[in-house]
Structure formats: C-alpha cells, structure tokens
C-alpha atoms as a PDB file:
ATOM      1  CA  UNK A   1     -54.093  47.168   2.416  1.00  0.00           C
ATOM      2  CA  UNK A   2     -57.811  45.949   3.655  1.00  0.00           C
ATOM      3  CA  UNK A   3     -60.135  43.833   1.952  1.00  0.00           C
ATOM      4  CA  UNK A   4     -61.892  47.155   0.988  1.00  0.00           C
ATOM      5  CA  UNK A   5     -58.790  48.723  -0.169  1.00  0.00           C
ATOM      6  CA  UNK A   6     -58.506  45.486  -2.291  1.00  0.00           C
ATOM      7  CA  UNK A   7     -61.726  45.364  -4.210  1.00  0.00           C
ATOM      8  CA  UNK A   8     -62.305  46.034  -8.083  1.00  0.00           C
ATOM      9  CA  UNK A   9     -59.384  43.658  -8.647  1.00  0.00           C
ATOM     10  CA  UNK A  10     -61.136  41.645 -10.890  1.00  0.00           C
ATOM     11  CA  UNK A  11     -59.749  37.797 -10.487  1.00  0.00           C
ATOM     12  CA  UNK A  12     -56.802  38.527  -8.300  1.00  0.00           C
ATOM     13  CA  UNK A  13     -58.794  39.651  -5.272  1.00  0.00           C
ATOM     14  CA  UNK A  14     -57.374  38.922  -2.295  1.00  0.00           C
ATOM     15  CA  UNK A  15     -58.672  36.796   0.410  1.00  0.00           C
ATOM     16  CA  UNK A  16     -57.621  38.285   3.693  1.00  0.00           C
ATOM     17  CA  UNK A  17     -59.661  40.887   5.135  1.00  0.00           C
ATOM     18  CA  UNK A  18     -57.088  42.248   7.935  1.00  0.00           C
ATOM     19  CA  UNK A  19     -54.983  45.050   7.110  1.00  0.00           C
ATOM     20  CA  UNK A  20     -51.123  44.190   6.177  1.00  0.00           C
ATOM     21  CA  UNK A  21     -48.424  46.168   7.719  1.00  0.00           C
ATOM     22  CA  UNK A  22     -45.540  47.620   4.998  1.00  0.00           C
ATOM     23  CA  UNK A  23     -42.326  45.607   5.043  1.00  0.00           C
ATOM     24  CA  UNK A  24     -39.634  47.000   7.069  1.00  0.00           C
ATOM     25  CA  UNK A  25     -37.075  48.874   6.343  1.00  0.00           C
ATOM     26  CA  UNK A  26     -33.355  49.932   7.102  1.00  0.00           C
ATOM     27  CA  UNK A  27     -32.653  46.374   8.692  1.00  0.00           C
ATOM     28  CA  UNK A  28     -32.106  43.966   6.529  1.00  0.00           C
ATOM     29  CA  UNK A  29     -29.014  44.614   5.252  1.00  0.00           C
ATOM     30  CA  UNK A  30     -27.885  44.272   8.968  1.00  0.00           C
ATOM     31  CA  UNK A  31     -28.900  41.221   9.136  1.00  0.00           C
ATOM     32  CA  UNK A  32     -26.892  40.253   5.574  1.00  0.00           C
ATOM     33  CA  UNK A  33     -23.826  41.766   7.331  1.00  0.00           C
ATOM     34  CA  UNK A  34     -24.281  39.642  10.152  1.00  0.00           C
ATOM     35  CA  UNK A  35     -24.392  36.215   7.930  1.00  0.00           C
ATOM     36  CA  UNK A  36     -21.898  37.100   5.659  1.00  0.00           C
ATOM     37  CA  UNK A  37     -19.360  37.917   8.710  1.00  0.00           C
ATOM     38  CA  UNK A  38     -20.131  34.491  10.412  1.00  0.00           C
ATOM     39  CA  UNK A  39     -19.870  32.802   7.533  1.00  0.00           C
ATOM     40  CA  UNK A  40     -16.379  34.216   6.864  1.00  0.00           C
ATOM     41  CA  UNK A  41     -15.527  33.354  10.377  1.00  0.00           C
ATOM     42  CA  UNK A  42     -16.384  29.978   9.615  1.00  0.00           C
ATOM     43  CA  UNK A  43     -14.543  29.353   6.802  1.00  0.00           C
ATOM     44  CA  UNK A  44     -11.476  30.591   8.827  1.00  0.00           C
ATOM     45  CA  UNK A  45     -11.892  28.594  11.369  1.00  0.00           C
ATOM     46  CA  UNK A  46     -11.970  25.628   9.387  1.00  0.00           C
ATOM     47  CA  UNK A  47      -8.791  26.533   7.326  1.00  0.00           C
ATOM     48  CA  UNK A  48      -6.770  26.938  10.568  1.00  0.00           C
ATOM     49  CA  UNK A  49      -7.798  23.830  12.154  1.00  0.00           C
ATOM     50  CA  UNK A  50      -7.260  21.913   8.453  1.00  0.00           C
ATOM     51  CA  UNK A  51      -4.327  19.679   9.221  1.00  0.00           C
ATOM     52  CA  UNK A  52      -1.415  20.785   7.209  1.00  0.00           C
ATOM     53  CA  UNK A  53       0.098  17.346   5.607  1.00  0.00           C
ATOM     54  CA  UNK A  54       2.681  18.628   3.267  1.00  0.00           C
ATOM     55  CA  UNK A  55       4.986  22.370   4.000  1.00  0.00           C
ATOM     56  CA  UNK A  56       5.568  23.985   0.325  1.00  0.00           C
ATOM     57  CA  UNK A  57       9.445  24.771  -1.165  1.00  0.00           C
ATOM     58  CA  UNK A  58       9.681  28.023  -2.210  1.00  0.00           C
ATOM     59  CA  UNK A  59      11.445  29.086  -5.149  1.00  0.00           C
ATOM     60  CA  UNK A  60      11.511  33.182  -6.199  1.00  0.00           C
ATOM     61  CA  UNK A  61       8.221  33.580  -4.228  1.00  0.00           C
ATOM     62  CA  UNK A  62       6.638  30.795  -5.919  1.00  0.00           C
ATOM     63  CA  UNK A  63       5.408  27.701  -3.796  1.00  0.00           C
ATOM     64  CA  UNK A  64       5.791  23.726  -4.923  1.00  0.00           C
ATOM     65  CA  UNK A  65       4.267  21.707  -2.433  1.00  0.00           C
ATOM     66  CA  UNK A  66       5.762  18.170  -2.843  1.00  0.00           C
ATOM     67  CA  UNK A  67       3.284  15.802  -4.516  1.00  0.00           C
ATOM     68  CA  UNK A  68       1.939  12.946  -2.024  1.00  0.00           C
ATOM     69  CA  UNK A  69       1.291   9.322  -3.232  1.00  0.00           C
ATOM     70  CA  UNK A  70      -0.888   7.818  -1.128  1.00  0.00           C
ATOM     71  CA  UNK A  71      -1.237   5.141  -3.040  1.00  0.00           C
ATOM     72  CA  UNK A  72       1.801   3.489  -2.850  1.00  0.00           C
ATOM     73  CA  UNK A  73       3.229   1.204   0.532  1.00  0.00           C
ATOM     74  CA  UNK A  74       6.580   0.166   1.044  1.00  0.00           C
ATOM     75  CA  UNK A  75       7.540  -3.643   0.398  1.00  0.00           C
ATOM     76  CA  UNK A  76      10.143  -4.495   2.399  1.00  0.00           C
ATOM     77  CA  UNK A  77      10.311  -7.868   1.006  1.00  0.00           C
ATOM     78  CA  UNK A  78      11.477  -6.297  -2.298  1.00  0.00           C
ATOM     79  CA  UNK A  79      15.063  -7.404  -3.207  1.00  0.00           C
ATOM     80  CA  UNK A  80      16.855  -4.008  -4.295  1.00  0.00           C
ATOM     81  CA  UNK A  81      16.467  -2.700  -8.331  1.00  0.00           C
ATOM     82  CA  UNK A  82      19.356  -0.330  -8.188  1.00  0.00           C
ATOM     83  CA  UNK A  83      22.984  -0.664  -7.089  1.00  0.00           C
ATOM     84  CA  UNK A  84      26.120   1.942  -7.679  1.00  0.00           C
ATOM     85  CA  UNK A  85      29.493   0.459  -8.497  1.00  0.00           C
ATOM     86  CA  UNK A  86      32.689   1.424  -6.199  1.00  0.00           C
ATOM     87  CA  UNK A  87      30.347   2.385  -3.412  1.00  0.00           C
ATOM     88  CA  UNK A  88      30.549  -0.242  -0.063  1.00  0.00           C
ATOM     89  CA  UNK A  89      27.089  -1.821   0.204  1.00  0.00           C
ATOM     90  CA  UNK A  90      26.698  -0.620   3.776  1.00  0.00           C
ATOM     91  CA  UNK A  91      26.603   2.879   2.579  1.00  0.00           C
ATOM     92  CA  UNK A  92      23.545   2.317   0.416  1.00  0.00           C
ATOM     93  CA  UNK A  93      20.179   1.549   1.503  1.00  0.00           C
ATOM     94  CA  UNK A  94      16.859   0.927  -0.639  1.00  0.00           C
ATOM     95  CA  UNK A  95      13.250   1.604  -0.285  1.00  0.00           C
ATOM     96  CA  UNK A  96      10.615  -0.519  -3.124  1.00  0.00           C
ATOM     97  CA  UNK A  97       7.199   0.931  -3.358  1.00  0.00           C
ATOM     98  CA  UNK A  98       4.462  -0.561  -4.849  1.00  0.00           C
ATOM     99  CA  UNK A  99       1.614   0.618  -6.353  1.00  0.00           C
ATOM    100  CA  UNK A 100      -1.742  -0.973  -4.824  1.00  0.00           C
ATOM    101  CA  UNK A 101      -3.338  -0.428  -7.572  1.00  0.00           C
ATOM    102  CA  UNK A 102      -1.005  -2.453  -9.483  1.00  0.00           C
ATOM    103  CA  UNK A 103       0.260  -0.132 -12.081  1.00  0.00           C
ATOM    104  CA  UNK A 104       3.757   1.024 -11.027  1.00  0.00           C
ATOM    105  CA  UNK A 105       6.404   0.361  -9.142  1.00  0.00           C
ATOM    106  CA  UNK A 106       9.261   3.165  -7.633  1.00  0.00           C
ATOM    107  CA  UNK A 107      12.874   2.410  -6.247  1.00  0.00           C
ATOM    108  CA  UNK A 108      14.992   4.467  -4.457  1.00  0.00           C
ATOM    109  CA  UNK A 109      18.765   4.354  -3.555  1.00  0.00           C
ATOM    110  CA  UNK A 110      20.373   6.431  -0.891  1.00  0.00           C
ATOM    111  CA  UNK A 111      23.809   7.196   0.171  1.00  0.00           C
ATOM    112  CA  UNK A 112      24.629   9.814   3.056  1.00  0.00           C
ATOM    113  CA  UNK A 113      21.830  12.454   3.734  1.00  0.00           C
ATOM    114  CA  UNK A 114      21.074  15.866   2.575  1.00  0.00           C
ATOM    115  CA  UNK A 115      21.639  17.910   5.726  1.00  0.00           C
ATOM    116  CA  UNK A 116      25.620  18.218   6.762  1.00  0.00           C
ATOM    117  CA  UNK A 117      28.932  18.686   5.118  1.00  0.00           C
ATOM    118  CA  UNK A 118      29.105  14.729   3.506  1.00  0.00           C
ATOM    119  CA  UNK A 119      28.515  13.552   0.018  1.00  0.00           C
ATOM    120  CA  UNK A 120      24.914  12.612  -0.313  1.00  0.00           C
ATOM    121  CA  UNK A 121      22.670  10.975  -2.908  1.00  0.00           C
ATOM    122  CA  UNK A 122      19.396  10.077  -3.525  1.00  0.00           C
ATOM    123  CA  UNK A 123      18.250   8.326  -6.979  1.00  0.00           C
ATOM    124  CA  UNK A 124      14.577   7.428  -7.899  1.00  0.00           C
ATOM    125  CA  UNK A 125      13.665   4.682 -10.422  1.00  0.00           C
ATOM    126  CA  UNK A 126      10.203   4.308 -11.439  1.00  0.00           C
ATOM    127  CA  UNK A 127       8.119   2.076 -13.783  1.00  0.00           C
ATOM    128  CA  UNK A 128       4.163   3.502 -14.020  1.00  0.00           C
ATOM    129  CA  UNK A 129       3.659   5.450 -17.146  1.00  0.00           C
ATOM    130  CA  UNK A 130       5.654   8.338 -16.667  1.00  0.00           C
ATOM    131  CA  UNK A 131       3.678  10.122 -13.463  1.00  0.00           C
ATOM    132  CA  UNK A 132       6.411  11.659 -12.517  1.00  0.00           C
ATOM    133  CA  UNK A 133       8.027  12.548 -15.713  1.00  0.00           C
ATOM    134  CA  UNK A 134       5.342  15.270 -16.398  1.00  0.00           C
ATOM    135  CA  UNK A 135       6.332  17.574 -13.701  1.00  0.00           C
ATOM    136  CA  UNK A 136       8.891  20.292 -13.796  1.00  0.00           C
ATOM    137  CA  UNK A 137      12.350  20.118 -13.253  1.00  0.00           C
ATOM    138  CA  UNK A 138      12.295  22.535  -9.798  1.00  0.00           C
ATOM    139  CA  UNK A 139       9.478  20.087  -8.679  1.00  0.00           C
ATOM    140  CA  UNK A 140      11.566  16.886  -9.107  1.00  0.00           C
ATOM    141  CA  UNK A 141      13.843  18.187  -7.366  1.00  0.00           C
ATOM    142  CA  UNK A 142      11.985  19.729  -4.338  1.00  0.00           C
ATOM    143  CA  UNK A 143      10.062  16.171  -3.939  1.00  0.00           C
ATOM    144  CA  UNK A 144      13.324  14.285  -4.533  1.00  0.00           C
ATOM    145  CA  UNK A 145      14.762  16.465  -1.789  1.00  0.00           C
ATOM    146  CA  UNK A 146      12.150  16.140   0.369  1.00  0.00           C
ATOM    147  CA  UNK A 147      12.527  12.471   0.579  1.00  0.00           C
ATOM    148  CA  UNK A 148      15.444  12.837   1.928  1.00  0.00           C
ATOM    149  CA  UNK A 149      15.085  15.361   3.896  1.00  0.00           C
ATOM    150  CA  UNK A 150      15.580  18.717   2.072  1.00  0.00           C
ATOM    151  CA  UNK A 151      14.394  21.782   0.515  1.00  0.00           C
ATOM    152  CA  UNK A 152      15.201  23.209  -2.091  1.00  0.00           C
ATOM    153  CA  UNK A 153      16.492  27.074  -1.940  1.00  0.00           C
ATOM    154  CA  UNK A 154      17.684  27.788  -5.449  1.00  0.00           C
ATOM    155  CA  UNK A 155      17.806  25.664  -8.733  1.00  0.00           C
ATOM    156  CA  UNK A 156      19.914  26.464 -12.021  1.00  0.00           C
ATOM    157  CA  UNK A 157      19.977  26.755 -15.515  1.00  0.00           C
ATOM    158  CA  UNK A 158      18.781  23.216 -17.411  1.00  0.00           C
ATOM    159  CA  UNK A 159      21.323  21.789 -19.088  1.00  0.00           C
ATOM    160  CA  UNK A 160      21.518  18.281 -20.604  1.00  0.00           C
ATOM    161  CA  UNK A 161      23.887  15.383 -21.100  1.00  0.00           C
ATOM    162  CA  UNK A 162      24.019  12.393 -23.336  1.00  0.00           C
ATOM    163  CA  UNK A 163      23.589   8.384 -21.716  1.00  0.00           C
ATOM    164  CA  UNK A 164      23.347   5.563 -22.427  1.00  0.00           C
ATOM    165  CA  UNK A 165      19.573   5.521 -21.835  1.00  0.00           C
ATOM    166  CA  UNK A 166      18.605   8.733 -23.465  1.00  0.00           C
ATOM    167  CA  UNK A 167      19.059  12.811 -22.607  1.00  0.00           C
ATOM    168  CA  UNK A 168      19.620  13.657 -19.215  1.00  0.00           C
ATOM    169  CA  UNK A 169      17.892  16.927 -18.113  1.00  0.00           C
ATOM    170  CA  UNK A 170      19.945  18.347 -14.770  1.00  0.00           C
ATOM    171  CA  UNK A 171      20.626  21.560 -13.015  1.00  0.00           C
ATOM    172  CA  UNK A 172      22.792  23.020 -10.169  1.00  0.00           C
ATOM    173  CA  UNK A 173      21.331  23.052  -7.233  1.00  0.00           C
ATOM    174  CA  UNK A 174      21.153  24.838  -3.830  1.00  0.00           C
ATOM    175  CA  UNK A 175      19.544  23.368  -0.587  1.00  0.00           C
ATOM    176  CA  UNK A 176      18.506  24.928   2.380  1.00  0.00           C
ATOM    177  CA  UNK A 177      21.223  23.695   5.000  1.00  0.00           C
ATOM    178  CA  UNK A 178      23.531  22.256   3.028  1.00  0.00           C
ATOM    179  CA  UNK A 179      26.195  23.098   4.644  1.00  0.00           C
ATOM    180  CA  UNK A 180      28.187  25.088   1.377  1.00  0.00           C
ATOM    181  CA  UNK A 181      28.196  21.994  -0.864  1.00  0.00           C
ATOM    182  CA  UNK A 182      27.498  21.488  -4.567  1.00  0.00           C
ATOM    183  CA  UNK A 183      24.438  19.825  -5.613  1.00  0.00           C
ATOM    184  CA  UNK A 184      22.244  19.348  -8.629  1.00  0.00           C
ATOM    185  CA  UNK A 185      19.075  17.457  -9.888  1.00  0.00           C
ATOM    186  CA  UNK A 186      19.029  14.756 -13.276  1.00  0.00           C
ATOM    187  CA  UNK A 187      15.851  13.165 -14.315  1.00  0.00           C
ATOM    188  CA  UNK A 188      15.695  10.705 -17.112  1.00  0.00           C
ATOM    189  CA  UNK A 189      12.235  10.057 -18.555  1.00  0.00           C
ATOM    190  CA  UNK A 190      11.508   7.163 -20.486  1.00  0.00           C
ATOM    191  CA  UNK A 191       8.078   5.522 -22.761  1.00  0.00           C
ATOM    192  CA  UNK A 192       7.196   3.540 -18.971  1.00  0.00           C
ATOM    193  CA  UNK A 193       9.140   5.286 -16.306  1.00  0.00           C
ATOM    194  CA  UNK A 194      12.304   7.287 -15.704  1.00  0.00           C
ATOM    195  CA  UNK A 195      14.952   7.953 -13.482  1.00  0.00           C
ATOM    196  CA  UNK A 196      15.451  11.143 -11.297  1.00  0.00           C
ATOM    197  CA  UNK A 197      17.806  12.190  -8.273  1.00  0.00           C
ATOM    198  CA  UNK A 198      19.440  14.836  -6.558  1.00  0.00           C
ATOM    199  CA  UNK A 199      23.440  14.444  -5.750  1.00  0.00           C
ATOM    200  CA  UNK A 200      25.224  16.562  -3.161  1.00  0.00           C
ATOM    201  CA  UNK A 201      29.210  16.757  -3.078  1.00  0.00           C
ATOM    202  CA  UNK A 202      31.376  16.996  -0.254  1.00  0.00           C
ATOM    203  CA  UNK A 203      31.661  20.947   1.433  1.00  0.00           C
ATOM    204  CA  UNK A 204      33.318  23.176  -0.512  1.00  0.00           C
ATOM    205  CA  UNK A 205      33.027  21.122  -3.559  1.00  0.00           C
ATOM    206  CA  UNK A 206      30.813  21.338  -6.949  1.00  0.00           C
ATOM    207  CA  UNK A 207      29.157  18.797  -9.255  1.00  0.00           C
ATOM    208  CA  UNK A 208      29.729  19.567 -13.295  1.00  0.00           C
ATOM    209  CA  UNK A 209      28.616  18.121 -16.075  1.00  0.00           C
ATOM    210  CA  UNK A 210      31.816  15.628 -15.834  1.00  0.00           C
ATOM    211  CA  UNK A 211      31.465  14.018 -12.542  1.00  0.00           C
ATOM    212  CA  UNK A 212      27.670  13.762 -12.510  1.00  0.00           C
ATOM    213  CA  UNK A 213      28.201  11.560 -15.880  1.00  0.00           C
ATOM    214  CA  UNK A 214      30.406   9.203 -14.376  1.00  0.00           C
ATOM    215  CA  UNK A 215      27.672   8.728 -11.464  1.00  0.00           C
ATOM    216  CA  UNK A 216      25.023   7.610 -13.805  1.00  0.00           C
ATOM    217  CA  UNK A 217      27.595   5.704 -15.435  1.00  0.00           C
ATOM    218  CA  UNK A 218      27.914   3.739 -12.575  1.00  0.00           C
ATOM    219  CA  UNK A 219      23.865   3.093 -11.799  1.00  0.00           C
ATOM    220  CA  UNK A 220      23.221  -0.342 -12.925  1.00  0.00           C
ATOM    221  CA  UNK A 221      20.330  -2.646 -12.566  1.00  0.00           C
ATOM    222  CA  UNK A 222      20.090  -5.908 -10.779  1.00  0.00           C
ATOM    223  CA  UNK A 223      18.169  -8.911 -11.719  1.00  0.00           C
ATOM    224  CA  UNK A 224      15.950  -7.899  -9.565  1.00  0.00           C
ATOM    225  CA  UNK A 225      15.163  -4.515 -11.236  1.00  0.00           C
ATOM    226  CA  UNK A 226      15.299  -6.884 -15.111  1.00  0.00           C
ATOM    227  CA  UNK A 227      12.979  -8.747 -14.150  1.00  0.00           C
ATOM    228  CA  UNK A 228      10.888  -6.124 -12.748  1.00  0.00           C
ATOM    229  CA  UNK A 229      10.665  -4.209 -16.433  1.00  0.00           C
ATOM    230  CA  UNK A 230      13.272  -1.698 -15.355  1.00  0.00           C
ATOM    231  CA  UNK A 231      15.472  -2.328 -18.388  1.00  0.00           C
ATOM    232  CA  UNK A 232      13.681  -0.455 -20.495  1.00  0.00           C
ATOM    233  CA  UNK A 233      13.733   2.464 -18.573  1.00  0.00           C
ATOM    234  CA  UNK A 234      17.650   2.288 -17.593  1.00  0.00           C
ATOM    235  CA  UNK A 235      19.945   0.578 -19.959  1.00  0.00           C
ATOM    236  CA  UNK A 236      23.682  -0.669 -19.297  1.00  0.00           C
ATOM    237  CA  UNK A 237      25.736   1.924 -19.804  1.00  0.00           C
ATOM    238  CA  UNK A 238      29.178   1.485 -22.501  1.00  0.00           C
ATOM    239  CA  UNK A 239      32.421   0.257 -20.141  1.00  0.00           C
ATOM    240  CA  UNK A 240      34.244   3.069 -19.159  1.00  0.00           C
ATOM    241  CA  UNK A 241      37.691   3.524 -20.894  1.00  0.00           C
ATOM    242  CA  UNK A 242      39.281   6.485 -18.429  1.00  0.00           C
ATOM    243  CA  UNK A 243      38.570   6.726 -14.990  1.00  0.00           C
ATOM    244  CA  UNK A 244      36.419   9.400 -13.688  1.00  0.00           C
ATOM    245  CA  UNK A 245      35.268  10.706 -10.229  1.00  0.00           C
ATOM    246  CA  UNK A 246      31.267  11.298  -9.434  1.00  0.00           C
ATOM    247  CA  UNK A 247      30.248  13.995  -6.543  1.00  0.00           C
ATOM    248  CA  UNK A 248      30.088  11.080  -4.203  1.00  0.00           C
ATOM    249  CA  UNK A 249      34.243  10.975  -3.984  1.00  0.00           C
END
C-alpha cells in the first residue's frame, strides 16, 4: 500500500509513504516445524543425561520407585533401639538415623541379607509422625527391600495378626533372587511412628502367620530405644508360654 493508496483514512492515516510488500507466505509453518523439533530434541537430551538416583520395583507392570530421605544422616554414635532375643549379637547389626531437621528418628536391625539361600531380616523402627505409615503395603516393602538390597518381584494377599502393640498388616512375599525362599512384609503403624520389615526364611522354607508372630514376639526395646520415645510405638510383648520358631530358625 502507498501513501496514496492510504489516503481518505480519516485519523488513522498512515505515515510512511513507501510502498509495503505483502507478508509471505507458505514458510512459516517451516520454520514452526523447525522449533518445535529442536525443542523436542532438547528436552530429550536433557532426560537422558538426567542422572538416574533411584531404579523403580515393578509390580504387574506398575512401577514404585523407593522413596529417598535426604534428610536424614546416619549417627553412628547412636547406642542400638532394637534387639531380637535368641539371636547371637554378632549376627545383628544396627543403623540410627536422624532427622536434621529434628523431627524423627528411624532404626534399623539386620540379620543375614536378602540375596542367597540364608535366613534374612531386616526390621525398621521409626518415631516422626507416621511418614512412612501412609504408604502402601507393596511400597514398604519394595523400600524395606531395597535397603537391604532387594526387589521386590511379587507381593501377596494382606492379611493381619494381633500384638501386643496393635494390628499387624503383612503379606507373602517374593524377591527377585531369592534363591526359592519364603518371605513376607509386616508394618505396624502407630499415633508417632511404626514398625515395618521384611523377613526371609531359609531355601525351601515358608513364613506363616505362626512363625512370623513369634519373631515380633521376640523384638524388644532397649533403654536406649525408651528413652528415645520408642515405647509408644512398640510395646513389650506378653511372656511366651509355648515355644515357637520365627523364619530366622
């Protein structure tokens, strides 16, 4: 359009005087192509180069990637919270982390590992407001397991049990490697913690509702864990009056 071309416009007459050339046409969408496939490009690129800090367990085509706290650091100066009767204390080790934030503490207690044909156990006592307690049963078990080492491969019906400190919530369980042994997850959740583990039995055996009883029968607290609020989440359990066997042996 010229400034001729432009006249009798009343108030919106233009100011230029040069003619002005028609937009072009047919290439811009080329050029949107072209940004939209870089930009995808990018975004790959970052996602493959994004380090990968946790591998998921897979259950039925579903994914549970086991939940990281970051905030918590190990204190090994920490005297032990948990102990298990008729087990030698150089089977057992412990691990005490603390919170930094100062709102929880978690202990574990180990015997054996998860990988092999051995009994193997790994129990998790925690006091901060029940963060764990919210999650499913399949993911207490796949982060329990991957503490030690584990994955999970198959988990059971629920079923529950009576103690001392409240219904136990446990399942069968099946772990990748585990050499044809038993296992199963418990949890316990209480007002200010809970309790959870996974237990494995020796090859060729299996853990029932029986034996897995007598185990948490035989989780007791030391001063240590009193006097570090733990007896409110895990109370002494009633002296036994027959003998029983746990998955340990």
């Amino acid at each position: 359009m010229s400034g001729e071309t432009a006249r009798g416009l009343g108030p919106f007459d233009p100011y230029w005087t040069q003619d002005v050339r028609p937009p072009r046409r047919g290439g811009g969408w080329r050029g949107r192509l072209a940004f939209g496939a870089g930009a995808a490009l990018a975004l790959v690129g970052v996602a493959a180069f994004a380090p990968a800090s946790m591998s998921p367990t897979k259950d039925g085509g579903a994914s549970v990637v086991a939940a990281a706290r970051p905030g918590d650091v190990v204190d090994p100066s920490a005297q032990p919270a948990l102990t298990l009767d008729d087990v030698a204390a150089d089977a057992v080790s412990h691990e005490t982390r603390i919170d930094r934030a100062g709102r929880g503490r978690s202990d574990a207690l180990s015997v054996g590992r998860f990988y092999g044909e051995e009994p193997a156990l790994r129990v998790e006592l925690w006091r901060d407001g029940g963060r764990r307690a919210a999650v499913s049963l399949f993911v207490a078990a796949a982060e329990t397991a991957a503490a030690g080492g584990a994955a999970v491969e198959r988990l059971g019906a629920t079923q529950d049990l009576d103690s001392a400190s409240g219904p136990i919530e446990w399942a069968k369980l099946t772990l990748a490697g585990g050499g044809g042994r038993g296992c199963a997850v418990f949890r316990l959740a209480a007002r200010e913690g809970g309790l959870r583990g996974v237990v494995c039995a020796a090859s060729g055996a299996t853990v029932d509702e029986r034996s897995l009883a007598c185990l948490i029968e035989r989780l007791n607290l030391t001063k240590a864990g009193r006097e570090a609020g733990f007896a409110e989440v895990l109370k002494a359990s009633p002296p036994r009056r027959v003998a029983c066997r746990t998955p340990l042996g």
